[in-house]
PDB file of N, CA and C in Angstrom:
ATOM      1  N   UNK A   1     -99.765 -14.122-158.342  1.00  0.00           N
ATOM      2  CA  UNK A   1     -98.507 -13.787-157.708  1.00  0.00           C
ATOM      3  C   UNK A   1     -97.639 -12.954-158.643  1.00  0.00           C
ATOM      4  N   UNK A   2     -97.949 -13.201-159.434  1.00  0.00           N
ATOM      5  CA  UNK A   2     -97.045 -12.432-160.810  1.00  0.00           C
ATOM      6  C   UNK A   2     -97.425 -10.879-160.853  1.00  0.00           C
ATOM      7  N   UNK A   3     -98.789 -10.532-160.445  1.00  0.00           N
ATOM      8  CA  UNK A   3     -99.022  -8.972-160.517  1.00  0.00           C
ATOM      9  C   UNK A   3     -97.977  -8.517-158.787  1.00  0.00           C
ATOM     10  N   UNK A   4     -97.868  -9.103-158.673  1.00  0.00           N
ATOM     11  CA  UNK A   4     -97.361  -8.201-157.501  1.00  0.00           C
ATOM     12  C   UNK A   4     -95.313  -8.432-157.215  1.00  0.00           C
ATOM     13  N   UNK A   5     -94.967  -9.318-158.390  1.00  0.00           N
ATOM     14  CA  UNK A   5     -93.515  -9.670-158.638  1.00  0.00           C
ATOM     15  C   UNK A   5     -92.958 -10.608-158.352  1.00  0.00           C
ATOM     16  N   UNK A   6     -93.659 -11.508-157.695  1.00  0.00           N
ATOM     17  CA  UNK A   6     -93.410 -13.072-157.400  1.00  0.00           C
ATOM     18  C   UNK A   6     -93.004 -13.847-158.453  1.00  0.00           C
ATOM     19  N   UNK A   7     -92.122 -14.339-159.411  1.00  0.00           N
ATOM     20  CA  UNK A   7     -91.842 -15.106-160.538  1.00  0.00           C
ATOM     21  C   UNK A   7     -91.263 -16.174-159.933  1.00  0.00           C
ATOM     22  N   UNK A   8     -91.434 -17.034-160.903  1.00  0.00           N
ATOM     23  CA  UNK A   8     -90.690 -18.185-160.898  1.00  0.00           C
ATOM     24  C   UNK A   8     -89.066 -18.245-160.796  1.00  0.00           C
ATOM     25  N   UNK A   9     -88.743 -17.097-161.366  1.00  0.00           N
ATOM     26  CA  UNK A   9     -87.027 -17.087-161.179  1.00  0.00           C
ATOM     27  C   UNK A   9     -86.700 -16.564-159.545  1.00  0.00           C
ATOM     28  N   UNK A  10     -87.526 -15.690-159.103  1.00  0.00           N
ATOM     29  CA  UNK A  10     -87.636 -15.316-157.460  1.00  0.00           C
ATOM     30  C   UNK A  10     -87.754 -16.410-156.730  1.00  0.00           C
ATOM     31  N   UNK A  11     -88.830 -17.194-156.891  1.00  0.00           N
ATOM     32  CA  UNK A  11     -88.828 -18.352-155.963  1.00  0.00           C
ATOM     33  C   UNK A  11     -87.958 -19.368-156.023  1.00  0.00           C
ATOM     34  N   UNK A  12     -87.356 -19.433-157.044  1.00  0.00           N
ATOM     35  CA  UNK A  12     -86.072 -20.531-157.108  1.00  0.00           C
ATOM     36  C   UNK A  12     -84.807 -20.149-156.552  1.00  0.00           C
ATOM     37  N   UNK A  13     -84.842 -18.154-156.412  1.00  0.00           N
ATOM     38  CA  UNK A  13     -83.213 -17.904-155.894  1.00  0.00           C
ATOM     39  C   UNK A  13     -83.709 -17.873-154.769  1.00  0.00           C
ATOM     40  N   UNK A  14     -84.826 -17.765-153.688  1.00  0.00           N
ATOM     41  CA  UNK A  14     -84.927 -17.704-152.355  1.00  0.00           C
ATOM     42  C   UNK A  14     -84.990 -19.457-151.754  1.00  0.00           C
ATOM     43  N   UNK A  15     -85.322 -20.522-152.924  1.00  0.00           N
ATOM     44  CA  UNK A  15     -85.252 -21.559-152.760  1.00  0.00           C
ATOM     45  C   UNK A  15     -83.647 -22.278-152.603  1.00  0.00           C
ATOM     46  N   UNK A  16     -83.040 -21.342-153.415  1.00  0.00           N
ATOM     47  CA  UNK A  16     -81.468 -21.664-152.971  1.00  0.00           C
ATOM     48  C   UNK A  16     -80.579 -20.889-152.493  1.00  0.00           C
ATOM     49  N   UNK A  17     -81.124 -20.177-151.771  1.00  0.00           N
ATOM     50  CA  UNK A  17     -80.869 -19.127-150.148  1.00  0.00           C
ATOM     51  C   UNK A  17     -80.980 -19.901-149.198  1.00  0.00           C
ATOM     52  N   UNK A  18     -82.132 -20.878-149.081  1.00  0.00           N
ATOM     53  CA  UNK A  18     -82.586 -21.635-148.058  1.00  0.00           C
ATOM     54  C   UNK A  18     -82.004 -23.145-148.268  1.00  0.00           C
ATOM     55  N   UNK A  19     -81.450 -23.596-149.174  1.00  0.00           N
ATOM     56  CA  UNK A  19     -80.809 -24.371-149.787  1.00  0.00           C
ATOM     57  C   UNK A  19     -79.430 -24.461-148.654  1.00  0.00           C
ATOM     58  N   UNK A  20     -78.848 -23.247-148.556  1.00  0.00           N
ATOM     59  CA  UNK A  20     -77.355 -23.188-148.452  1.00  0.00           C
ATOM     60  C   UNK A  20     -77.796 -22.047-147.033  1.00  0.00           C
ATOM     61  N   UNK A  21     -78.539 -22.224-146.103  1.00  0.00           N
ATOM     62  CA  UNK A  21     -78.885 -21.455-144.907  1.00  0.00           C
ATOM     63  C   UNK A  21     -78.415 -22.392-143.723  1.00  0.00           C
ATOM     64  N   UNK A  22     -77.338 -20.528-143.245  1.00  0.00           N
ATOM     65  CA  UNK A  22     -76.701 -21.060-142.494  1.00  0.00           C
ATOM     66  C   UNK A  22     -77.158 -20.671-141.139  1.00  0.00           C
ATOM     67  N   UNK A  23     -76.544 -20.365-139.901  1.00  0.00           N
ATOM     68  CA  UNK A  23     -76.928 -19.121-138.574  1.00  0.00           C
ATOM     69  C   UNK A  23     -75.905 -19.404-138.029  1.00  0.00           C
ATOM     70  N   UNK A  24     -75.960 -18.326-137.003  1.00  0.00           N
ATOM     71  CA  UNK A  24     -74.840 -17.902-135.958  1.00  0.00           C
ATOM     72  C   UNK A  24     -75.449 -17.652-134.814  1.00  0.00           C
ATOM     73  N   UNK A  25     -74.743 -18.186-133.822  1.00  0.00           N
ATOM     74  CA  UNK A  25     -75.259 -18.085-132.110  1.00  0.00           C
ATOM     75  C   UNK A  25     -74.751 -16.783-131.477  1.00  0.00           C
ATOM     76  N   UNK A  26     -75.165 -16.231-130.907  1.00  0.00           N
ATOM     77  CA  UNK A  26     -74.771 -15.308-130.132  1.00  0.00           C
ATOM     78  C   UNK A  26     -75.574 -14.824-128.519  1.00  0.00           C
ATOM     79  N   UNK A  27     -74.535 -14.747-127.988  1.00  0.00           N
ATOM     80  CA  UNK A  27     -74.491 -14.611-126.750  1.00  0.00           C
ATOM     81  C   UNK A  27     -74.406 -13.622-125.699  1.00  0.00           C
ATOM     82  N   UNK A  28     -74.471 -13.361-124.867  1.00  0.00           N
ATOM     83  CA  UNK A  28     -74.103 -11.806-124.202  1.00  0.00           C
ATOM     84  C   UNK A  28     -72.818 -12.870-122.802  1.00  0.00           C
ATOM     85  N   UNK A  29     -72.089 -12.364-122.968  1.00  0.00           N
ATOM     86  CA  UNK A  29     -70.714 -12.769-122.219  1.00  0.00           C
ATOM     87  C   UNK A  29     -69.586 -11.908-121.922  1.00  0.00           C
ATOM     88  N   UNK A  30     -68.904 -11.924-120.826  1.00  0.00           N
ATOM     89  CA  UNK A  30     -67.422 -11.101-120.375  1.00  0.00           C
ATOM     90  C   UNK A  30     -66.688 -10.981-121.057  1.00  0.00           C
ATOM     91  N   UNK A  31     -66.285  -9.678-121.607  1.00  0.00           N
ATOM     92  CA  UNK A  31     -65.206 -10.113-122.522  1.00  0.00           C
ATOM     93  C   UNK A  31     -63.483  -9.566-122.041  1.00  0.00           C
ATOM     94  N   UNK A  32     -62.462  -9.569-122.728  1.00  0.00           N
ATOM     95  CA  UNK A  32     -61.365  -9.106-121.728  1.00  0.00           C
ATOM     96  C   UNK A  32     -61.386  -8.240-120.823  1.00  0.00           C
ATOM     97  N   UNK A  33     -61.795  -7.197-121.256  1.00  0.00           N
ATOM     98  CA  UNK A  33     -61.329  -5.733-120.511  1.00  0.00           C
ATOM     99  C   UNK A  33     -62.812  -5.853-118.999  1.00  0.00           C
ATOM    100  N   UNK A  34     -63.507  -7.040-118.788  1.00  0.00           N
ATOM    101  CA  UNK A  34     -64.270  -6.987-117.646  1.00  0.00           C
ATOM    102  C   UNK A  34     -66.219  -7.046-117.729  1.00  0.00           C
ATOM    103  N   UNK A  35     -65.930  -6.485-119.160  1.00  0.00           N
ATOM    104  CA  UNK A  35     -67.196  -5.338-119.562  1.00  0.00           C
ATOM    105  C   UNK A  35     -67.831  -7.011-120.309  1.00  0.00           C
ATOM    106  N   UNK A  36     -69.308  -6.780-120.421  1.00  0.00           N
ATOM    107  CA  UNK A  36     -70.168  -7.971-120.753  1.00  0.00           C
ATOM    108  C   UNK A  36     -70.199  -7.177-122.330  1.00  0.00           C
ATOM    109  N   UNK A  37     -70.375  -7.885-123.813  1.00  0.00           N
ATOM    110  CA  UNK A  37     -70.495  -7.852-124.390  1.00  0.00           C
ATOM    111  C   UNK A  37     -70.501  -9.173-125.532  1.00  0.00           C
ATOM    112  N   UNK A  38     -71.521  -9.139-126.592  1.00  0.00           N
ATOM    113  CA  UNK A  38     -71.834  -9.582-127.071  1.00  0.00           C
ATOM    114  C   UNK A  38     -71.233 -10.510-127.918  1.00  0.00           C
ATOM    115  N   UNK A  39     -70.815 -12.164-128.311  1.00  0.00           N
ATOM    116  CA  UNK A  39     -70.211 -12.726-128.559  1.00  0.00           C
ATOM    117  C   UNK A  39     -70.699 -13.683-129.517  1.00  0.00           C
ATOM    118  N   UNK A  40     -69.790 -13.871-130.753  1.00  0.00           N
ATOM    119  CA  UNK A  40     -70.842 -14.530-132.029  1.00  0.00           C
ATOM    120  C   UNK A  40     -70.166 -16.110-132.111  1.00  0.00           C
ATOM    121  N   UNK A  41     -70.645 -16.954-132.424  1.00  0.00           N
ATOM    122  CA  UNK A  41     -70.239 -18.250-132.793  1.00  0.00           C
ATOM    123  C   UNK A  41     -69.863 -18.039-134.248  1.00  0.00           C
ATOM    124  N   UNK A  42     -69.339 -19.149-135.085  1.00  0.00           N
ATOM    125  CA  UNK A  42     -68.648 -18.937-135.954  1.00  0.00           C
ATOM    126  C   UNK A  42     -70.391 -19.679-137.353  1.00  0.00           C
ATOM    127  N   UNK A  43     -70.314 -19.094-138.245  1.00  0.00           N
ATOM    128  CA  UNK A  43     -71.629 -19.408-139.072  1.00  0.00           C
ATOM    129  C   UNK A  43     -71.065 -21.020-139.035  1.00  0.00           C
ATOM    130  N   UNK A  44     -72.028 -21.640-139.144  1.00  0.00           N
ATOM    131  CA  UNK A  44     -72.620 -23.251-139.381  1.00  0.00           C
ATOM    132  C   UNK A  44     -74.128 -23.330-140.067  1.00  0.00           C
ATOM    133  N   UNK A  45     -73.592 -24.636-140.745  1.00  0.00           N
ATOM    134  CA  UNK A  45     -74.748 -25.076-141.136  1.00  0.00           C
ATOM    135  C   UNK A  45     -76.199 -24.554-140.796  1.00  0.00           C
ATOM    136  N   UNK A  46     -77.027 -24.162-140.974  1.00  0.00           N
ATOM    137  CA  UNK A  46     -78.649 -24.541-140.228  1.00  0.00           C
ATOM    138  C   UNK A  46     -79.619 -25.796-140.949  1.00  0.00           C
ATOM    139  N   UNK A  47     -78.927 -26.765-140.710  1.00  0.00           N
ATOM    140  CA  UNK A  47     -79.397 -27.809-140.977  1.00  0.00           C
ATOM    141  C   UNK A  47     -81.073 -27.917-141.281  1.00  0.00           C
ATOM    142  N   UNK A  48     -81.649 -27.380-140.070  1.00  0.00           N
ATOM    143  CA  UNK A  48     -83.059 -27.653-140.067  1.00  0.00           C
ATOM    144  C   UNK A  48     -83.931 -26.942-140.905  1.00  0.00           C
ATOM    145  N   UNK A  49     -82.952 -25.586-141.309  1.00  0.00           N
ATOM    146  CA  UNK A  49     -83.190 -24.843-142.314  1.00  0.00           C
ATOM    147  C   UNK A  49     -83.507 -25.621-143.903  1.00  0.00           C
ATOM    148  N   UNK A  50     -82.685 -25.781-143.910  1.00  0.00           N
ATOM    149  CA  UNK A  50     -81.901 -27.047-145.276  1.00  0.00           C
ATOM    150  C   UNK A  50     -82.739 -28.112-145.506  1.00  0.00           C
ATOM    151  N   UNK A  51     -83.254 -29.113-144.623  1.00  0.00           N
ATOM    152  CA  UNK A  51     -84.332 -29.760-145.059  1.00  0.00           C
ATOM    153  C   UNK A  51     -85.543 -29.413-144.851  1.00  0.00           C
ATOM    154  N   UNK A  52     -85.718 -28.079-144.384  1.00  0.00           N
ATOM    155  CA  UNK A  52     -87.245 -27.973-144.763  1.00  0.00           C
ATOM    156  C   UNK A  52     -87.244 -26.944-146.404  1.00  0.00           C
ATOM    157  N   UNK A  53     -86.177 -26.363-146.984  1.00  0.00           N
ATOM    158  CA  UNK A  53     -86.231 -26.228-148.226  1.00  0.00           C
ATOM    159  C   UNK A  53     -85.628 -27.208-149.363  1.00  0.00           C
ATOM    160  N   UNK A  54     -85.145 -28.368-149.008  1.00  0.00           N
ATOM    161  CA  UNK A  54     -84.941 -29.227-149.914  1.00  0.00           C
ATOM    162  C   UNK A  54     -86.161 -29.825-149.649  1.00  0.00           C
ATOM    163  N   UNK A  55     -87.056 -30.309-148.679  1.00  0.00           N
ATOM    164  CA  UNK A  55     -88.461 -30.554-148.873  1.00  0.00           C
ATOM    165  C   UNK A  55     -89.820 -29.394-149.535  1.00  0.00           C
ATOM    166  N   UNK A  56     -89.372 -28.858-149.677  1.00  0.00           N
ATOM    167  CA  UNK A  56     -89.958 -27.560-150.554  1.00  0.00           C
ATOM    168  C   UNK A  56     -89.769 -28.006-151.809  1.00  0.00           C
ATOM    169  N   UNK A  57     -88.194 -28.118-152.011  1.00  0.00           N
ATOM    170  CA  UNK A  57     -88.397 -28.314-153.522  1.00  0.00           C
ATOM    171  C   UNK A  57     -88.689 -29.362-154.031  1.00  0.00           C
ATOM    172  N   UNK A  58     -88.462 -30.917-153.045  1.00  0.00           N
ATOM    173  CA  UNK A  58     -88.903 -31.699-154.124  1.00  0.00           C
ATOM    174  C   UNK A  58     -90.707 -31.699-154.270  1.00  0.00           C
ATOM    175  N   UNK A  59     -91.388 -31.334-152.982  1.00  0.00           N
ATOM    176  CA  UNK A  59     -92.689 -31.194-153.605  1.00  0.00           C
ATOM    177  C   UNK A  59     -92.834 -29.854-154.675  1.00  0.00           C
ATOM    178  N   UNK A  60     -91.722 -29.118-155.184  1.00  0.00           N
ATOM    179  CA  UNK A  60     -92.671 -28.392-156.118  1.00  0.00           C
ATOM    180  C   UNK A  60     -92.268 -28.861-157.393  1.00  0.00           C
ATOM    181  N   UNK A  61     -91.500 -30.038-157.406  1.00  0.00           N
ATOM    182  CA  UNK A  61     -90.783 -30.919-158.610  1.00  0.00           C
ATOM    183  C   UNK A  61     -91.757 -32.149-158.780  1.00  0.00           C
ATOM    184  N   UNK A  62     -92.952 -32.618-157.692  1.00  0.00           N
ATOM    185  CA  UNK A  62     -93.704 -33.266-157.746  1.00  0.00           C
ATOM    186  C   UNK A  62     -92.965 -34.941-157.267  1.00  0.00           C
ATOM    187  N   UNK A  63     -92.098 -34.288-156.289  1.00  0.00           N
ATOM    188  CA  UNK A  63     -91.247 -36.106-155.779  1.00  0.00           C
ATOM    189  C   UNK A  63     -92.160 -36.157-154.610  1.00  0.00           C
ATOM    190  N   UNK A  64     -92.999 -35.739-154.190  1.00  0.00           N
ATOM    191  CA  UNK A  64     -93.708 -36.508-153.079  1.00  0.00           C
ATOM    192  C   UNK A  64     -94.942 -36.756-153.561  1.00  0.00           C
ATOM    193  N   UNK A  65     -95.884 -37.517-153.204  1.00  0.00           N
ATOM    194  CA  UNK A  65     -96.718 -38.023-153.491  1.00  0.00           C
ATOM    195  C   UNK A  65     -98.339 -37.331-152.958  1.00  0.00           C
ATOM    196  N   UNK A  66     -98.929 -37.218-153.320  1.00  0.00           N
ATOM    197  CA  UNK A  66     -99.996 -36.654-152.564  1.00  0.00           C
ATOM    198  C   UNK A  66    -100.651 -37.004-151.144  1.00  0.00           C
ATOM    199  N   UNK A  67    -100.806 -36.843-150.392  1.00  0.00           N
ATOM    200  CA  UNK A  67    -101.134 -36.985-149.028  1.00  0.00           C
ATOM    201  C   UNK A  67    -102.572 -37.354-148.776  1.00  0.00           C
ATOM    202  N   UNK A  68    -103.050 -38.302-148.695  1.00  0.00           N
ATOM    203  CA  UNK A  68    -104.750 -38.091-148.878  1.00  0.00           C
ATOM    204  C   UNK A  68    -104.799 -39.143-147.440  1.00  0.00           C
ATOM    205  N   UNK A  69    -105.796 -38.804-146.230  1.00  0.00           N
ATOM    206  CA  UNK A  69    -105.858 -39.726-145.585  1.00  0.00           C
ATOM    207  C   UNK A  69    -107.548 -40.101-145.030  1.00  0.00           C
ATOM    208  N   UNK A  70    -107.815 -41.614-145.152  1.00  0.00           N
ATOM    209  CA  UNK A  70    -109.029 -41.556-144.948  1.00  0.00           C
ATOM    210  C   UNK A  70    -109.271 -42.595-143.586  1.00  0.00           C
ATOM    211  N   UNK A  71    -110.127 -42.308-142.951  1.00  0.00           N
ATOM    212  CA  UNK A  71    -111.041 -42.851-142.005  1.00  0.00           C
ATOM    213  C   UNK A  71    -112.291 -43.544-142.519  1.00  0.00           C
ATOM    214  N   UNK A  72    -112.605 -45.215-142.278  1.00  0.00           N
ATOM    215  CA  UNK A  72    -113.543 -46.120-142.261  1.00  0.00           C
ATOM    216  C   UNK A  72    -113.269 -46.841-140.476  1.00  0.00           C
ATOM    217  N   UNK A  73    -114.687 -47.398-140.766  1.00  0.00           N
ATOM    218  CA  UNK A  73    -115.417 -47.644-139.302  1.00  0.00           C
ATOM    219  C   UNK A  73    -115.044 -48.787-139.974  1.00  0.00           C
ATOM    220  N   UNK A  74    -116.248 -49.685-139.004  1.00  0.00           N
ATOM    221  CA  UNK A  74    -115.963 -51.175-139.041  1.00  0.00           C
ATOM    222  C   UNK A  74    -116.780 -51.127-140.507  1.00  0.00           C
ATOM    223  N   UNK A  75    -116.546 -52.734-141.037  1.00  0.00           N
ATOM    224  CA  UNK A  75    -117.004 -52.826-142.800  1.00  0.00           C
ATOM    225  C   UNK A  75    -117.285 -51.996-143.356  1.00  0.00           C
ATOM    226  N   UNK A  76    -115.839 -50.829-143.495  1.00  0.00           N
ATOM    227  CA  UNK A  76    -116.142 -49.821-144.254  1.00  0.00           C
ATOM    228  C   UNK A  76    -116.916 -48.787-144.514  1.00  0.00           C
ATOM    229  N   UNK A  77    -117.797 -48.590-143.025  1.00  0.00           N
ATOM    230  CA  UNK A  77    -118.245 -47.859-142.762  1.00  0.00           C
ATOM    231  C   UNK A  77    -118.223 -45.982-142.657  1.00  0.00           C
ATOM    232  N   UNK A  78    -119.301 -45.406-141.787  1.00  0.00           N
ATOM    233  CA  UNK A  78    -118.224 -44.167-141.445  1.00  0.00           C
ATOM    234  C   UNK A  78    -118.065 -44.138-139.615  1.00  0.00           C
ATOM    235  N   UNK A  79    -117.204 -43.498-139.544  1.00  0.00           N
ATOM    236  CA  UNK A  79    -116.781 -43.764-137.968  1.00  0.00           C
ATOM    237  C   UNK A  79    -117.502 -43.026-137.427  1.00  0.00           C
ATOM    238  N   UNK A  80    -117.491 -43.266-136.029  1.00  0.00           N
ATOM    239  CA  UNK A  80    -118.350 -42.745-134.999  1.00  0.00           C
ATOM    240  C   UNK A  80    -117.594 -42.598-133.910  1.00  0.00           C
ATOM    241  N   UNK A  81    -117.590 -41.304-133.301  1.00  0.00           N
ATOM    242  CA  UNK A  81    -116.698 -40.690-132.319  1.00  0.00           C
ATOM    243  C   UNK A  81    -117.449 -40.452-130.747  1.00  0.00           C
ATOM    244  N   UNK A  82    -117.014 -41.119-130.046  1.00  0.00           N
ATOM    245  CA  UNK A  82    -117.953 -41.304-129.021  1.00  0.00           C
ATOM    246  C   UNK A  82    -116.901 -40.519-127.400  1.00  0.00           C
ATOM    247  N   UNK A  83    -117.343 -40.090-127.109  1.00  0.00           N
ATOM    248  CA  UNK A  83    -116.733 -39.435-125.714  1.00  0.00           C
ATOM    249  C   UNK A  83    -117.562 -39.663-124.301  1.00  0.00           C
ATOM    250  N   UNK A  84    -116.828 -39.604-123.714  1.00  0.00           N
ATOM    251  CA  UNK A  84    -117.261 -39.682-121.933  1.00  0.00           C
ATOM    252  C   UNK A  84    -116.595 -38.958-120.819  1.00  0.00           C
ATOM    253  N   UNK A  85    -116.528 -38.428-119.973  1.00  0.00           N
ATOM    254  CA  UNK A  85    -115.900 -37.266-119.000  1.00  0.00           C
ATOM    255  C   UNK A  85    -115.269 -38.985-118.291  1.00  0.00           C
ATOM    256  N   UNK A  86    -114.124 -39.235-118.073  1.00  0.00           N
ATOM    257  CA  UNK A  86    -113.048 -39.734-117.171  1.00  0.00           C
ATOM    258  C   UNK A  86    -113.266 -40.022-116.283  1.00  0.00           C
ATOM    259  N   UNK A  87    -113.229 -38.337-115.650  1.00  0.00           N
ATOM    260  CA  UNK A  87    -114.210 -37.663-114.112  1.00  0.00           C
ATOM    261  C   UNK A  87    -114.670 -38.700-113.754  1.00  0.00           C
ATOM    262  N   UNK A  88    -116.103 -38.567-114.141  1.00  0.00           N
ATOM    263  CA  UNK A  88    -117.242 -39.277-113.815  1.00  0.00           C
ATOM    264  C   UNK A  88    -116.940 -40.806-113.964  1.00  0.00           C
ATOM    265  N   UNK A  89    -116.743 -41.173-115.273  1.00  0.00           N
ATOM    266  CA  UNK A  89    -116.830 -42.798-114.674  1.00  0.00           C
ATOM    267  C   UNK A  89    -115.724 -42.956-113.490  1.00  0.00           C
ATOM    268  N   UNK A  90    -114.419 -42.514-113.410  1.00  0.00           N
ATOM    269  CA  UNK A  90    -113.373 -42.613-112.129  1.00  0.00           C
ATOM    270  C   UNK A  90    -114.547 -42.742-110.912  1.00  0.00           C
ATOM    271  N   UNK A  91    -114.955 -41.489-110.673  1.00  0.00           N
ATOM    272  CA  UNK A  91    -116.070 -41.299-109.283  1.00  0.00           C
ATOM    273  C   UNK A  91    -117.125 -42.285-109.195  1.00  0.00           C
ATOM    274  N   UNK A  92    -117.851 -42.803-110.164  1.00  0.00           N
ATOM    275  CA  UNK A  92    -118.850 -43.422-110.585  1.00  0.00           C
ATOM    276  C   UNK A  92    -118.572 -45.615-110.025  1.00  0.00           C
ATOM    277  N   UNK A  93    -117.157 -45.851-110.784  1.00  0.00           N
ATOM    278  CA  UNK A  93    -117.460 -46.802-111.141  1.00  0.00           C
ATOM    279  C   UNK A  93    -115.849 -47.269-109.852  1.00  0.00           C
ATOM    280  N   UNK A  94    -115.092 -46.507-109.855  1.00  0.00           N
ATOM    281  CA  UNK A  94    -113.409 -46.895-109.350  1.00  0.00           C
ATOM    282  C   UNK A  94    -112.688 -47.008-110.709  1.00  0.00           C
ATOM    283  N   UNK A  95    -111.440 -46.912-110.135  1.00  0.00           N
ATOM    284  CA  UNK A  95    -110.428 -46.383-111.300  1.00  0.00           C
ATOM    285  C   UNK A  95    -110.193 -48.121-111.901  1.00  0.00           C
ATOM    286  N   UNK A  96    -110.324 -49.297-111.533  1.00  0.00           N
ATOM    287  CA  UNK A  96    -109.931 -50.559-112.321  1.00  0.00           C
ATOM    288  C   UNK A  96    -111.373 -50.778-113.144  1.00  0.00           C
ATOM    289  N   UNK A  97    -112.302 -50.531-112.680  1.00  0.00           N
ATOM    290  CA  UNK A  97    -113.477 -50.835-113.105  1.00  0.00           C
ATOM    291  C   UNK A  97    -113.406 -49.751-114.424  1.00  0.00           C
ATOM    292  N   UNK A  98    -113.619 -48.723-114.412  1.00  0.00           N
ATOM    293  CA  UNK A  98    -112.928 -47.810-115.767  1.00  0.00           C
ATOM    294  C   UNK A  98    -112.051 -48.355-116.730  1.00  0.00           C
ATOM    295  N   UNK A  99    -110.740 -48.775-116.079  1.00  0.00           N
ATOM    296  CA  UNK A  99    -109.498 -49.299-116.666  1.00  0.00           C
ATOM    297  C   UNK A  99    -110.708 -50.356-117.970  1.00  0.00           C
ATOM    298  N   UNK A 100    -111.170 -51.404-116.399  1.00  0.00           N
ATOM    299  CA  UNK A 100    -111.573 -52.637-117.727  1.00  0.00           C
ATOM    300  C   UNK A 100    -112.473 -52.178-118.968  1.00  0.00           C
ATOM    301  N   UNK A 101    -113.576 -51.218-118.535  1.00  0.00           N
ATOM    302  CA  UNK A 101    -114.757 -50.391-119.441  1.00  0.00           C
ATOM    303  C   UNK A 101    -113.760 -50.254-120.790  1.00  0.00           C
ATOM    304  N   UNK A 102    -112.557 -49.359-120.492  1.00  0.00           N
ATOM    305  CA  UNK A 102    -111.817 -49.091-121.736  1.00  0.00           C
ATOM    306  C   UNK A 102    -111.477 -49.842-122.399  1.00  0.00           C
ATOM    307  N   UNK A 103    -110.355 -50.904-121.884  1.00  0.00           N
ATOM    308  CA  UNK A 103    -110.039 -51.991-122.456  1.00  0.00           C
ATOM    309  C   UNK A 103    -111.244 -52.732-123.170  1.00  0.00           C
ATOM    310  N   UNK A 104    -112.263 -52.885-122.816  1.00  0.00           N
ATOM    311  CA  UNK A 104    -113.542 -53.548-123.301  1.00  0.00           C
ATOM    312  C   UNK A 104    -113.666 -53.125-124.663  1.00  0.00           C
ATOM    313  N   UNK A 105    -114.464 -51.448-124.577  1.00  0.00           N
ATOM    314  CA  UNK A 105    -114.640 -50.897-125.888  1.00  0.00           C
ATOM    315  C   UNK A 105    -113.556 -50.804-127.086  1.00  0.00           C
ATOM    316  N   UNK A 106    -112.278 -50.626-126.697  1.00  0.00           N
ATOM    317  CA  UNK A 106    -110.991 -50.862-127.590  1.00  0.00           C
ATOM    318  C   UNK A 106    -110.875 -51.973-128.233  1.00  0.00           C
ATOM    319  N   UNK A 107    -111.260 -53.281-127.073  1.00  0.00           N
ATOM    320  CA  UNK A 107    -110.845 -54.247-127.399  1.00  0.00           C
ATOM    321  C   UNK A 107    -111.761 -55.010-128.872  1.00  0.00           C
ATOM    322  N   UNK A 108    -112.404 -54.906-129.041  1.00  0.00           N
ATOM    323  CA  UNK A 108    -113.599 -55.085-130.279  1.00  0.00           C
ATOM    324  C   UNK A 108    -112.951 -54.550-131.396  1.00  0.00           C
ATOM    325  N   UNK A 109    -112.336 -53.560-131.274  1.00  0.00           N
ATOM    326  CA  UNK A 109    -112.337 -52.939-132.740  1.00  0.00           C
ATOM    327  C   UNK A 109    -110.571 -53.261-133.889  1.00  0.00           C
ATOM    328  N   UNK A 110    -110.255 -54.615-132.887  1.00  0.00           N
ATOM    329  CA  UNK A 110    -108.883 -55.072-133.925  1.00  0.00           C
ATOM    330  C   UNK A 110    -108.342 -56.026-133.181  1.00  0.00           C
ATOM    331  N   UNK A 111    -107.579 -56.208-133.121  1.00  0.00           N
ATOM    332  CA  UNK A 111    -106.476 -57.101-132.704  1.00  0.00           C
ATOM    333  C   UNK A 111    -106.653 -58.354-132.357  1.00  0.00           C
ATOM    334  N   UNK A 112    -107.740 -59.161-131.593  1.00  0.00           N
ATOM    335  CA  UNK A 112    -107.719 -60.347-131.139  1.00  0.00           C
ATOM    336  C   UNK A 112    -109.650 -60.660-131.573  1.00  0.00           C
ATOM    337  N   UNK A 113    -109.298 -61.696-132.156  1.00  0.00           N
ATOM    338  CA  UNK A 113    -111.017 -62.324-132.555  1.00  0.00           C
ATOM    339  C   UNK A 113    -111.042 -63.330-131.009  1.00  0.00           C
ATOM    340  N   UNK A 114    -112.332 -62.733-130.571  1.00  0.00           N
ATOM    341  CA  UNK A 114    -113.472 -63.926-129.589  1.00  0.00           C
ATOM    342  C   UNK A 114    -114.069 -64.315-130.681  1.00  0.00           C
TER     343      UNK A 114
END
């Protein structure tokens, strides 16, 4: 990033540009004399602006933690992803008879020991 002028002092003043980012609404509306023209709100905050660069910076200060997320099957296994068309069992079986099929296979994999 540095051959092309990206520094560290650049990314910290655009980091507190976005720091202190504000916006303005504008509108197309009547104005005295009859005639439609263009009408600005007064600058405010852009809040949403603001925390997605104060979340910028604390991950480049290292305040968040690393993100790692993993998937295990049953005893730690690896999972197994199983699909079926809806469709078909609906047509196949009736829509309660489905209902229970689901509930069935769900029901095994947590919440209540048989």
């Amino acid at each position: 990033m540095l051959a092309v002028g990206i520094t560290d002092t650049l990314l910290a003043f655009r980091i507190r540009e976005g720091l202190d980012g504000q916006r303005q609404e504008a509108r197309y509306a009547p104005s005295t004399e009859g005639r439609r023209t263009w009408k600005y709100s007064k600058k405010m905050p852009d809040l949403k602006t603001r925390l997605h660069y104060v979340e910028l910076a604390l991950k480049l200060r290292g305040a968040f933690p690393a993100v790692k997320h993993a998937l295990e099957g049953r005893d730690s296994g690896p999972v197994a992803l199983s699909t079926r068309s809806a469709v078909s069992m609906i047509d196949r079986d009736g829509i309660r008879q489905t209902i229970d099929q689901v509930l069935n296979q769900g029901g095994d994999s947590g919440g209540e020991d048989s």
